[in-house]
N, C-alpha and C. Protein backbone atom coordinates (compact mmCIF):
# COMPACT_ATOMS: atom_id res chain seq x y z
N UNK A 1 16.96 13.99 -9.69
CA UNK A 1 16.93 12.64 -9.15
C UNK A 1 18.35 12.09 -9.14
N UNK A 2 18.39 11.49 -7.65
CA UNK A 2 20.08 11.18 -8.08
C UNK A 2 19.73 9.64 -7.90
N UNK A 3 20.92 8.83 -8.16
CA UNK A 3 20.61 7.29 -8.24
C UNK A 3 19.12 6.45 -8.61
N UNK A 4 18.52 5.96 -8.26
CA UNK A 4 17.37 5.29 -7.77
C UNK A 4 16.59 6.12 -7.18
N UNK A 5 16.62 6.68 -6.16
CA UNK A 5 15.93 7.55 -5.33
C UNK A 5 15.41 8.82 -5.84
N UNK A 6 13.18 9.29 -5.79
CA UNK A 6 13.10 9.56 -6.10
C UNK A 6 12.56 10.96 -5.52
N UNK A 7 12.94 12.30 -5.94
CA UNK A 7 12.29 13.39 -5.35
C UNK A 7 11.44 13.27 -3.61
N UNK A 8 10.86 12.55 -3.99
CA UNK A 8 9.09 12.02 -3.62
C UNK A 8 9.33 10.78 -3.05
N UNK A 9 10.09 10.11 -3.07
CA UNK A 9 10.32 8.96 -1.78
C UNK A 9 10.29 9.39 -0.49
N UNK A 10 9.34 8.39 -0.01
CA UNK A 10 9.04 8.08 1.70
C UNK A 10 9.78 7.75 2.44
N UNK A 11 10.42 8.22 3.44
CA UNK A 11 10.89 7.86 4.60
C UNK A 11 10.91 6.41 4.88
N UNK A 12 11.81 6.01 5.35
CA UNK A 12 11.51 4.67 6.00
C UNK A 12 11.24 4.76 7.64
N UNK A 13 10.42 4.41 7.89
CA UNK A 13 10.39 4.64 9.60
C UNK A 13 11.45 3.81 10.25
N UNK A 14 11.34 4.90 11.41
CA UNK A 14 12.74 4.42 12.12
C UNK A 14 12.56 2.94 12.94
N UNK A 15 11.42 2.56 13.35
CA UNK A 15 11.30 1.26 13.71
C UNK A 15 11.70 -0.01 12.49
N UNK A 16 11.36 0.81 11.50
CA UNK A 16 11.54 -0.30 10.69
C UNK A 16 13.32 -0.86 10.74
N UNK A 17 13.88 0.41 10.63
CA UNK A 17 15.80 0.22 10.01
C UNK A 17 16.22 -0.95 12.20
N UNK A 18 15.19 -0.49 12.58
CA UNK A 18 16.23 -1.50 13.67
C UNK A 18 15.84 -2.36 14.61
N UNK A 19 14.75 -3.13 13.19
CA UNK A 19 14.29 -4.46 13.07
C UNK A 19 15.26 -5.50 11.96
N UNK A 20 16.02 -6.38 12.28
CA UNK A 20 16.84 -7.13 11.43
C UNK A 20 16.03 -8.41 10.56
N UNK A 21 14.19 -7.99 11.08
CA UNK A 21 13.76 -9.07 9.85
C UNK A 21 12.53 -8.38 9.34
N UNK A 22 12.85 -6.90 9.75
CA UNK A 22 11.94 -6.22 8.86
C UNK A 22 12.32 -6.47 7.06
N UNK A 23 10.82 -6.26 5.93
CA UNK A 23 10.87 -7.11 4.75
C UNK A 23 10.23 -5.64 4.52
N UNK A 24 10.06 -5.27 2.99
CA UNK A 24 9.53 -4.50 2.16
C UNK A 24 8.39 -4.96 1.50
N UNK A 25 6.74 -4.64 2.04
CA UNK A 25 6.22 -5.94 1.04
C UNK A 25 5.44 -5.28 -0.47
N UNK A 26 5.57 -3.99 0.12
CA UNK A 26 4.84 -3.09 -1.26
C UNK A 26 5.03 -1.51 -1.47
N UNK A 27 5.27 -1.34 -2.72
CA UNK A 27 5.89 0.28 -3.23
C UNK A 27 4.49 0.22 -4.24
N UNK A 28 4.20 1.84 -4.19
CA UNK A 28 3.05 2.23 -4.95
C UNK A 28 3.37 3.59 -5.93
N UNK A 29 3.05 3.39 -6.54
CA UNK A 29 3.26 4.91 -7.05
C UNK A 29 2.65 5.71 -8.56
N UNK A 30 2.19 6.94 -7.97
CA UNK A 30 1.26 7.52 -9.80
C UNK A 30 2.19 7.73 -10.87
N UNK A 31 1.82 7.41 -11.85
CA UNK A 31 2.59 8.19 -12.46
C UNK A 31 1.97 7.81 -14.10
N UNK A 32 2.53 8.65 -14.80
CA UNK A 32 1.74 7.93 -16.73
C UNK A 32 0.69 8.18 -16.39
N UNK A 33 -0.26 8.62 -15.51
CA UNK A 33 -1.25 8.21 -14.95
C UNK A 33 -2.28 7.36 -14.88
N UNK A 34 -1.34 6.06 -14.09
CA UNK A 34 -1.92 5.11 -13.64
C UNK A 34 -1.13 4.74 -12.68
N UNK A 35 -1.54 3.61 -11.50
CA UNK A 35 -0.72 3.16 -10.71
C UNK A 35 0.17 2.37 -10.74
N UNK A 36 1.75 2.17 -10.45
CA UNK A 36 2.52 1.29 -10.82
C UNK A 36 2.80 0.38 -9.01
N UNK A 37 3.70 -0.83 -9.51
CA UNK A 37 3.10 -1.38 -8.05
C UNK A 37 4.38 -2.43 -8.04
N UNK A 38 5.45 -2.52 -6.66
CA UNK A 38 6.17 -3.64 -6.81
C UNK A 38 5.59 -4.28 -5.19
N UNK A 39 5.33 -5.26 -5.70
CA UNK A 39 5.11 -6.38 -4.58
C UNK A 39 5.93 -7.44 -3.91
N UNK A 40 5.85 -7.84 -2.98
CA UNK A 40 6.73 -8.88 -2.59
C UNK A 40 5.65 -9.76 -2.03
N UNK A 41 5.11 -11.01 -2.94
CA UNK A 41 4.22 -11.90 -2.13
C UNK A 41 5.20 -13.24 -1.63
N UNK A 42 4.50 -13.91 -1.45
CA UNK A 42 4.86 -15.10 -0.30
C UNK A 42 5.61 -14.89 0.86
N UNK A 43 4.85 -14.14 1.78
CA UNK A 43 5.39 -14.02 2.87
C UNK A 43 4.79 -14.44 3.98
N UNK A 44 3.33 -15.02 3.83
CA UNK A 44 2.47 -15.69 4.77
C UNK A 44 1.94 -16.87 4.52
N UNK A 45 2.97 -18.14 3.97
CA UNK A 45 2.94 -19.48 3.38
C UNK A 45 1.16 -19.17 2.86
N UNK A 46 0.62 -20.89 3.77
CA UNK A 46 -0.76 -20.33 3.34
C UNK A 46 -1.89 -19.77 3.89
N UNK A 47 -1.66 -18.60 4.35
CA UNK A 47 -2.12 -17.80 4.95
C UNK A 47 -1.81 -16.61 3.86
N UNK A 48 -1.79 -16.45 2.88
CA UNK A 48 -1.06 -15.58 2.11
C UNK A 48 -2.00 -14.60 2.05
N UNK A 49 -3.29 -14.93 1.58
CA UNK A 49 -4.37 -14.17 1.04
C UNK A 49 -4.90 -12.99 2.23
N UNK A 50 -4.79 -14.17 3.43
CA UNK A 50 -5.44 -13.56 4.67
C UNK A 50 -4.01 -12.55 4.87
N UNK A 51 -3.20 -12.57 4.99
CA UNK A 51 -1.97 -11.39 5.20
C UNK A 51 -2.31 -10.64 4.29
N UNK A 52 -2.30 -10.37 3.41
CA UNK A 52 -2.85 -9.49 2.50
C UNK A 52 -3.99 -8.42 2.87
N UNK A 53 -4.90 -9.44 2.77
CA UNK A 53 -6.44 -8.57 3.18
C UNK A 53 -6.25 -7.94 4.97
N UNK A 54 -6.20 -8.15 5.35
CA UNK A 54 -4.90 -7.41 7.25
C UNK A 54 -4.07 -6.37 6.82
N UNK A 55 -2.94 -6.60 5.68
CA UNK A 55 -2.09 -5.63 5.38
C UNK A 55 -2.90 -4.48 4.90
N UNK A 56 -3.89 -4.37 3.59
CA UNK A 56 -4.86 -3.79 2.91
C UNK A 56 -6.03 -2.80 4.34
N UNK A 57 -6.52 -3.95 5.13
CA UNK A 57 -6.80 -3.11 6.40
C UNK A 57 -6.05 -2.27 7.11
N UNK A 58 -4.82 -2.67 7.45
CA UNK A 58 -3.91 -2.02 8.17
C UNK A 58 -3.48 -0.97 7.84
N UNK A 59 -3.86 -0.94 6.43
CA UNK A 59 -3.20 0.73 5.62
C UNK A 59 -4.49 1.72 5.68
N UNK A 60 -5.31 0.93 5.33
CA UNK A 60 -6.62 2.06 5.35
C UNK A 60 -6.92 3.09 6.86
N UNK A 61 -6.50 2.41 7.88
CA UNK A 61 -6.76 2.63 9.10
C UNK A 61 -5.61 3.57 9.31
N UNK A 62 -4.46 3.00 9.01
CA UNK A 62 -2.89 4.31 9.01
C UNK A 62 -3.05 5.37 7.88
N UNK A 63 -4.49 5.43 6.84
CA UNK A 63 -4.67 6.14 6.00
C UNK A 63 -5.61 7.49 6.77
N UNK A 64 -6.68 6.68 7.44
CA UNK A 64 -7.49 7.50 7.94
C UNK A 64 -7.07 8.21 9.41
N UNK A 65 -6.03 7.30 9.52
CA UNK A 65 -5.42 8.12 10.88
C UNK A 65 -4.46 9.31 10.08
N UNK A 66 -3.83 9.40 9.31
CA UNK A 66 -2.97 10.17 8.89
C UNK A 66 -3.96 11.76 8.36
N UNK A 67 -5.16 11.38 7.51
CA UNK A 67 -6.38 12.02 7.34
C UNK A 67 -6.98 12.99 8.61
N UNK A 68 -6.78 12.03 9.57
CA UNK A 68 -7.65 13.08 11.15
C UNK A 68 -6.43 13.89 11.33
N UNK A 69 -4.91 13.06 11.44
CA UNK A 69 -3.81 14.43 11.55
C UNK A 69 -3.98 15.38 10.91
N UNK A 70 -3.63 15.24 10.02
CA UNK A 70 -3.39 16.28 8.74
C UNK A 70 -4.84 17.20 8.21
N UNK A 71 -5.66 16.58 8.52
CA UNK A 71 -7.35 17.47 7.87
C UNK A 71 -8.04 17.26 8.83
N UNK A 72 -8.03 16.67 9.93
CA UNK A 72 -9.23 16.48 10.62
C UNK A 72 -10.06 15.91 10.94
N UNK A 73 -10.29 15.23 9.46
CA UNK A 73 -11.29 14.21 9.03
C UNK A 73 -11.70 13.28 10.36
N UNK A 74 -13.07 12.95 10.15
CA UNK A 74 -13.30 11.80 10.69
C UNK A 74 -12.63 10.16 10.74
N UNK A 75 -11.90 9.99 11.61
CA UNK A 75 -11.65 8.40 10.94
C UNK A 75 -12.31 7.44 10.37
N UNK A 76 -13.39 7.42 11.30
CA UNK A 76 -14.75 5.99 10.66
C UNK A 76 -15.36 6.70 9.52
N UNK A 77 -15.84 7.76 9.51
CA UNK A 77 -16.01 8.33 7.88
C UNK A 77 -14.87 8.36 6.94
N UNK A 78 -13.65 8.33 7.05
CA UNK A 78 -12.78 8.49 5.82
C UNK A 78 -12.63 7.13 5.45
N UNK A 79 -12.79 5.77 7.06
CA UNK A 79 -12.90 4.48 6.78
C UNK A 79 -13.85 3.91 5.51
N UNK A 80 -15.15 4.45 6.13
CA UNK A 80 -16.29 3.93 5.43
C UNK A 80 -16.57 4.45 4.01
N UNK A 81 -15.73 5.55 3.61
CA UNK A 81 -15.80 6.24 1.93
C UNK A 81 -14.65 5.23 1.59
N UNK A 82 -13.36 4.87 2.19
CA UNK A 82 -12.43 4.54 1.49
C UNK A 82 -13.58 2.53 1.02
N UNK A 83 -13.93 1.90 2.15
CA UNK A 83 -14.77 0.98 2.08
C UNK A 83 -15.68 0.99 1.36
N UNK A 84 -16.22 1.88 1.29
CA UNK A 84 -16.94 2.19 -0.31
C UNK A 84 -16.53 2.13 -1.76
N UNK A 85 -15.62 3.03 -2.09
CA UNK A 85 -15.03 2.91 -2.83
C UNK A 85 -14.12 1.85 -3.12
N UNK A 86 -13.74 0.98 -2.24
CA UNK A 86 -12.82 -0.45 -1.75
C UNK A 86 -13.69 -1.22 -3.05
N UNK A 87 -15.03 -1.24 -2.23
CA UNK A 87 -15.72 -2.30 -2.76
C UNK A 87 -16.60 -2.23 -4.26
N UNK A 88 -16.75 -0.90 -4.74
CA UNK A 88 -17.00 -0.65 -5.85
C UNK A 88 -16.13 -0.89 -6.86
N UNK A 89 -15.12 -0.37 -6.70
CA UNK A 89 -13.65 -0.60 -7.27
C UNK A 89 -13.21 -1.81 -7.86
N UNK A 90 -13.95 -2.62 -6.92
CA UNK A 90 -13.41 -4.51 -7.21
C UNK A 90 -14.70 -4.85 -8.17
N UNK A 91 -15.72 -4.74 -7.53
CA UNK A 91 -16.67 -5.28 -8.16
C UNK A 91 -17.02 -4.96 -9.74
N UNK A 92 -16.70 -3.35 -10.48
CA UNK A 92 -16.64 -2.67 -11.41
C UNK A 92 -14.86 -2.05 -11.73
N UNK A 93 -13.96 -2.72 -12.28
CA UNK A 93 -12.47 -2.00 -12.02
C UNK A 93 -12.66 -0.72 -13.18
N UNK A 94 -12.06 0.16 -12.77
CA UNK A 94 -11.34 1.18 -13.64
C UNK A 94 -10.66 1.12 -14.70
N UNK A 95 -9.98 0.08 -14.21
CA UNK A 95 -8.23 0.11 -14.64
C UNK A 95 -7.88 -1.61 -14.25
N UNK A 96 -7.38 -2.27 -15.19
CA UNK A 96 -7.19 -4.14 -14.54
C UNK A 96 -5.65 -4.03 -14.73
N UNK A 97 -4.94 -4.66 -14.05
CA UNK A 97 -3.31 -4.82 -13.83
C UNK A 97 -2.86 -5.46 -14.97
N UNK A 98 -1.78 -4.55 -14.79
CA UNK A 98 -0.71 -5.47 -16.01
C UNK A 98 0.41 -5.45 -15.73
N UNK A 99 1.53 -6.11 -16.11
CA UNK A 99 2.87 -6.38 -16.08
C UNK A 99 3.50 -7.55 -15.56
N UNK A 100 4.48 -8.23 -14.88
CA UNK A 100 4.71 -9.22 -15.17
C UNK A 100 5.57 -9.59 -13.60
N UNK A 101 5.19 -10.52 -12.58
CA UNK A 101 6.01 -10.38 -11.69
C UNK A 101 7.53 -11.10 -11.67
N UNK A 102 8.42 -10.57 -10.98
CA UNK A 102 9.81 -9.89 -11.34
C UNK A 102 10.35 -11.00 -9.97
N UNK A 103 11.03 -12.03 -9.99
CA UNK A 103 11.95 -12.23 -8.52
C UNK A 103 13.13 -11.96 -8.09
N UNK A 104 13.22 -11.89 -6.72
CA UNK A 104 14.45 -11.09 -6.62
C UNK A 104 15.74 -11.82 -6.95
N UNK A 105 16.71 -11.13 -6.93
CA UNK A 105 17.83 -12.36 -7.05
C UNK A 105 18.54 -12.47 -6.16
């Protein structure tokens, strides 16, 4: 690992670098094994919640599309297991968050 940057870091897409108000709003990652998580909220005044739950959609759908590339998979089936599990997940957690949010400077 050199600097910051890790083995296993993602690409930034190229649309993103040449957009001048593209923002970073979330990093995920396993590890200890559990999930660690940096966020960047307030970015949709008050609309915040609803940007969120859109963003949360928007990934599942670039999840299950990435799924039909790569395996084949059905999209609306990899949708509707991940939606499954979405909603079990919340209702019964695994695992409840911890740590402490951080602002930038």
């Amino acid at each position: 690992m050199s600097g910051n940057k890790l083995k296993s870091e993602l690409p930034i897409p190229s649309d993103v670098r040449s957009d001048k108000n593209a923002r970073e709003l979330i990093r995920a990652w396993a590890a200890h094994h559990g999930l660690h998580c940096s966020l960047s909220v307030d970015n949709w005044g008050e609309n915040e919640r609803i940007g969120w739950g859109i963003l949360l959609t928007d990934i599942v759908r670039h999840v299950a599309d990435a799924m039909q590339q790569q395996k084949g998979w059905d999209k609306s089936e990899t949708i509707h297991e991940i939606r499954r599990v979405f909603n079990a997940e919340l209702d019964s957690p695994t695992a409840d968050p911890s740590g402490k949010l951080h602002r930038p400077q």
